[in-house]
N, C-alpha and C. Protein backbone atom coordinates (compact mmCIF):
# COMPACT_ATOMS: atom_id res chain seq x y z
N UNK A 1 -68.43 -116.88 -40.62
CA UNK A 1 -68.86 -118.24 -40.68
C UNK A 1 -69.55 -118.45 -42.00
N UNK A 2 -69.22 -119.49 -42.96
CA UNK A 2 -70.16 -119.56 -43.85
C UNK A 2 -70.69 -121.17 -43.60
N UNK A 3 -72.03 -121.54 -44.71
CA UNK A 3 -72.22 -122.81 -44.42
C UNK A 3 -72.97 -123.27 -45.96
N UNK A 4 -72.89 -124.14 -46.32
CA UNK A 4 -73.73 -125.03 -47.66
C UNK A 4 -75.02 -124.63 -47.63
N UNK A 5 -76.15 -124.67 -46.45
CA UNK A 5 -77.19 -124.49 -46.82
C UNK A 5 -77.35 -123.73 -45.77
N UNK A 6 -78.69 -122.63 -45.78
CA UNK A 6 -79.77 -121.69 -44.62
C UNK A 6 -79.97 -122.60 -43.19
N UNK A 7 -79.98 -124.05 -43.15
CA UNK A 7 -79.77 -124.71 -42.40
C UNK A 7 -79.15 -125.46 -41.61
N UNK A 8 -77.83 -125.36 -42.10
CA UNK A 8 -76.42 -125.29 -41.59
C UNK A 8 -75.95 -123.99 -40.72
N UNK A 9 -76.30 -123.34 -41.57
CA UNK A 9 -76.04 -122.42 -40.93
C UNK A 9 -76.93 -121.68 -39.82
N UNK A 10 -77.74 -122.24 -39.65
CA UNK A 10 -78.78 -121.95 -38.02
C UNK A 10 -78.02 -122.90 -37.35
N UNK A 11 -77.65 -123.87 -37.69
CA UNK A 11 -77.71 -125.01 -36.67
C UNK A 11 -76.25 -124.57 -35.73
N UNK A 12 -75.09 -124.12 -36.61
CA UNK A 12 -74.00 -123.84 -35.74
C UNK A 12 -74.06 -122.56 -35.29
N UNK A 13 -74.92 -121.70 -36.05
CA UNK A 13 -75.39 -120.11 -35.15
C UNK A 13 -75.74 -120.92 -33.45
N UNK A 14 -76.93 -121.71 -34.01
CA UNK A 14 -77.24 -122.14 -32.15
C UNK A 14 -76.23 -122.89 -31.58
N UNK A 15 -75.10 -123.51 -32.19
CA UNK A 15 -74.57 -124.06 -30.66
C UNK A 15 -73.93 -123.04 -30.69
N UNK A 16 -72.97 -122.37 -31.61
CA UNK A 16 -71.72 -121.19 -30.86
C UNK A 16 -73.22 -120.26 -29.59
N UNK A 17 -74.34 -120.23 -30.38
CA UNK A 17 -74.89 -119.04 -29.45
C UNK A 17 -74.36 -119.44 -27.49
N UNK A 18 -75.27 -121.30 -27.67
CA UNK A 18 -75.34 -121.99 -26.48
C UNK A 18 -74.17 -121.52 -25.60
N UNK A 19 -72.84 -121.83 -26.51
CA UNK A 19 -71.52 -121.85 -25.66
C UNK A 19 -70.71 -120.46 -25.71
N UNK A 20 -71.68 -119.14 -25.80
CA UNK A 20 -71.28 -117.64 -25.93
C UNK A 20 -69.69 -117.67 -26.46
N UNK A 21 -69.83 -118.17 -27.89
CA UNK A 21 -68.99 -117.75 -28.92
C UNK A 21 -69.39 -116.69 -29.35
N UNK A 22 -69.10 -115.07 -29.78
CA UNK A 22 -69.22 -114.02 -30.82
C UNK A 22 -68.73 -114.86 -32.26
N UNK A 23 -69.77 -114.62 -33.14
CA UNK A 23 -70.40 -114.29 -34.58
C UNK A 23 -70.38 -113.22 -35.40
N UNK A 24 -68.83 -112.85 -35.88
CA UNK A 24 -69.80 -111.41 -36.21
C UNK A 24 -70.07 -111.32 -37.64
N UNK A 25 -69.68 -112.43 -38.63
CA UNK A 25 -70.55 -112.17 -39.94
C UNK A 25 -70.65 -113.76 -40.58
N UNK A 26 -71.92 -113.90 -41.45
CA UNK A 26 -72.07 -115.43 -41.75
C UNK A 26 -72.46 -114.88 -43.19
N UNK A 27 -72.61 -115.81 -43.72
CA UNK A 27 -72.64 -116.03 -45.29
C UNK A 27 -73.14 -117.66 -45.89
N UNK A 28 -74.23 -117.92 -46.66
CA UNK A 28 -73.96 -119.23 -47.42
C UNK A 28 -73.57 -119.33 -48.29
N UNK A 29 -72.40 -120.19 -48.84
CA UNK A 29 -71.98 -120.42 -49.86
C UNK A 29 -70.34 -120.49 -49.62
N UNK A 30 -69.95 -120.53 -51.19
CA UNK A 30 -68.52 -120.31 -51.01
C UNK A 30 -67.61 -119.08 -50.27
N UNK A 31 -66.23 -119.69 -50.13
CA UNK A 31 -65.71 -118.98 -49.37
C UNK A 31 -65.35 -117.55 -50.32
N UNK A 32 -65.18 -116.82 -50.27
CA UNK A 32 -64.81 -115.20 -51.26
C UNK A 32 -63.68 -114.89 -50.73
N UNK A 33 -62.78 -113.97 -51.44
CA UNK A 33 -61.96 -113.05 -50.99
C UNK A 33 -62.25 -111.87 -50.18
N UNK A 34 -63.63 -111.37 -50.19
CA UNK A 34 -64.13 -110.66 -49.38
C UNK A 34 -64.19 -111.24 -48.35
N UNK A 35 -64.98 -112.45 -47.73
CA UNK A 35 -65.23 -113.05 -46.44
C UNK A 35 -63.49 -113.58 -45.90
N UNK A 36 -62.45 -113.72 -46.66
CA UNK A 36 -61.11 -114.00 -45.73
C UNK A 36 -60.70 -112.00 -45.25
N UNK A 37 -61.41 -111.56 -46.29
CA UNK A 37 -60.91 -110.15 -46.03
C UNK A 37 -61.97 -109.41 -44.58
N UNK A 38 -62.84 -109.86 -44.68
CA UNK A 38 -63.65 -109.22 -43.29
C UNK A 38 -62.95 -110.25 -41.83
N UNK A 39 -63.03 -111.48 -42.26
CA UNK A 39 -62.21 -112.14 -41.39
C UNK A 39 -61.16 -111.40 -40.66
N UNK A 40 -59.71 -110.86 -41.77
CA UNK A 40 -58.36 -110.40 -41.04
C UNK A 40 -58.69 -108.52 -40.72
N UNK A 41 -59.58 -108.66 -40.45
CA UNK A 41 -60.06 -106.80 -40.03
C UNK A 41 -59.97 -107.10 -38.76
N UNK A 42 -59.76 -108.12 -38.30
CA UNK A 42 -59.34 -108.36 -36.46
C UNK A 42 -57.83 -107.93 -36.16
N UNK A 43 -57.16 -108.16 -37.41
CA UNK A 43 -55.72 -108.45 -37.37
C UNK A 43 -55.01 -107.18 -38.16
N UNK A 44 -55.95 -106.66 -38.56
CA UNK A 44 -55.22 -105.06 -39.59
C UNK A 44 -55.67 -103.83 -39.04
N UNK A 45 -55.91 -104.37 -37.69
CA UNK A 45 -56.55 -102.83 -37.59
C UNK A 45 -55.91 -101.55 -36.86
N UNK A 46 -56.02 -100.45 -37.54
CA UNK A 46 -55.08 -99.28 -37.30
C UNK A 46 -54.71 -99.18 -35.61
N UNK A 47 -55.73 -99.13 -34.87
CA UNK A 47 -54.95 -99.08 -33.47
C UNK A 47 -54.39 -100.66 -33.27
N UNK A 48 -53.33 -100.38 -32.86
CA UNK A 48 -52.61 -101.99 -32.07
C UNK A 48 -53.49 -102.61 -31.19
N UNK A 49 -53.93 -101.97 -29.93
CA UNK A 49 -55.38 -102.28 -28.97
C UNK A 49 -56.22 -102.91 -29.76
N UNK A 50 -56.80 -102.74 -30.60
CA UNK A 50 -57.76 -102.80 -31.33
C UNK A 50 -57.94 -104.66 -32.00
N UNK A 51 -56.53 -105.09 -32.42
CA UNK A 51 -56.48 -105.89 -32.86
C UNK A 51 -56.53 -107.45 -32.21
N UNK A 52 -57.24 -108.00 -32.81
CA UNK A 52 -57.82 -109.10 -31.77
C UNK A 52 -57.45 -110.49 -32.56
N UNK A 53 -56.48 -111.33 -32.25
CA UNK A 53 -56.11 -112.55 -33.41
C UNK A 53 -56.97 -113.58 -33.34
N UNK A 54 -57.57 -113.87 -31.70
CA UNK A 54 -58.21 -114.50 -31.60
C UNK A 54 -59.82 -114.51 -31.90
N UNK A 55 -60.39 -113.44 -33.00
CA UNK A 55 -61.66 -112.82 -33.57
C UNK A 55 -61.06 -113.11 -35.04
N UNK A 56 -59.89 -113.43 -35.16
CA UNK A 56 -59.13 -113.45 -36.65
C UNK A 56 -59.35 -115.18 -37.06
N UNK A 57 -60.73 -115.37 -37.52
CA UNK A 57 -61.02 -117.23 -37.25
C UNK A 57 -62.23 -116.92 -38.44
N UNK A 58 -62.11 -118.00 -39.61
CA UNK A 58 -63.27 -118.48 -40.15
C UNK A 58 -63.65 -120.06 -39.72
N UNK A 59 -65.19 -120.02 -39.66
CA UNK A 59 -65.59 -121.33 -39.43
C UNK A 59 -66.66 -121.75 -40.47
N UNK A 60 -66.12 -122.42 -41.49
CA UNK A 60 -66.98 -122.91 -42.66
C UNK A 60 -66.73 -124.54 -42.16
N UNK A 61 -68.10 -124.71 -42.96
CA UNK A 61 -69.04 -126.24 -42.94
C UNK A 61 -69.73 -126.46 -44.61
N UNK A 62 -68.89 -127.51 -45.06
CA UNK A 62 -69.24 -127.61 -46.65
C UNK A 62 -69.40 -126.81 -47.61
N UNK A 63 -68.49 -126.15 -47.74
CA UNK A 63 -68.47 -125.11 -48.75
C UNK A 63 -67.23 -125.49 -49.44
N UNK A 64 -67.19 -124.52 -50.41
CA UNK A 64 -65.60 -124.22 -51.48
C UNK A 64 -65.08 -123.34 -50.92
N UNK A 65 -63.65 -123.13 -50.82
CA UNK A 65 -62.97 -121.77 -51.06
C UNK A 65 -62.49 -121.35 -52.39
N UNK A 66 -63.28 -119.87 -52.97
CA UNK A 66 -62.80 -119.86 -54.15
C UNK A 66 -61.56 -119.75 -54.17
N UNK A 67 -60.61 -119.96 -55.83
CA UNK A 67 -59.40 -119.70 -55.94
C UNK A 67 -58.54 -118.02 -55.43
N UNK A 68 -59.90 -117.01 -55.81
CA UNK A 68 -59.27 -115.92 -55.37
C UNK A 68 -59.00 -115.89 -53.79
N UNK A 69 -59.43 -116.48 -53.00
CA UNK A 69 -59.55 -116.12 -51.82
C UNK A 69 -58.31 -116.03 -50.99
């Protein structure tokens, strides 16, 4: 999840918390090639079991995506 400001990003930490969405990494700012790359670690991962598409989700709120990403 990333978000524009420290306060964006509390605010949708608490509703996903409310409605027991899993979170598993946040960031402010722009989007990176690193953060699409921690993203698809749901979707590359060595055991088949393992791989989860539906954990394979970014949720940004006013940000950029850089060009590398």
């Amino acid at each position: 999840m990333a978000a524009s400001t420290l306060g964006s990003l509390e605010a949708l930490l608490t509703f996903l918390k409310t409605e027991n969405i899993p979170v598993s990494y946040v960031t402010v700012g722009p989007v990176s090639k690193e953060d699409v790359t921690k993203a698809m670690k749901a979707l590359l991962a060595d055991e088949p079991n393992m791989r989860k598409k539906e954990f394979a989700c970014m949720l940004v709120f006013d940000v950029k995506v850089l060009a590398d990403a």
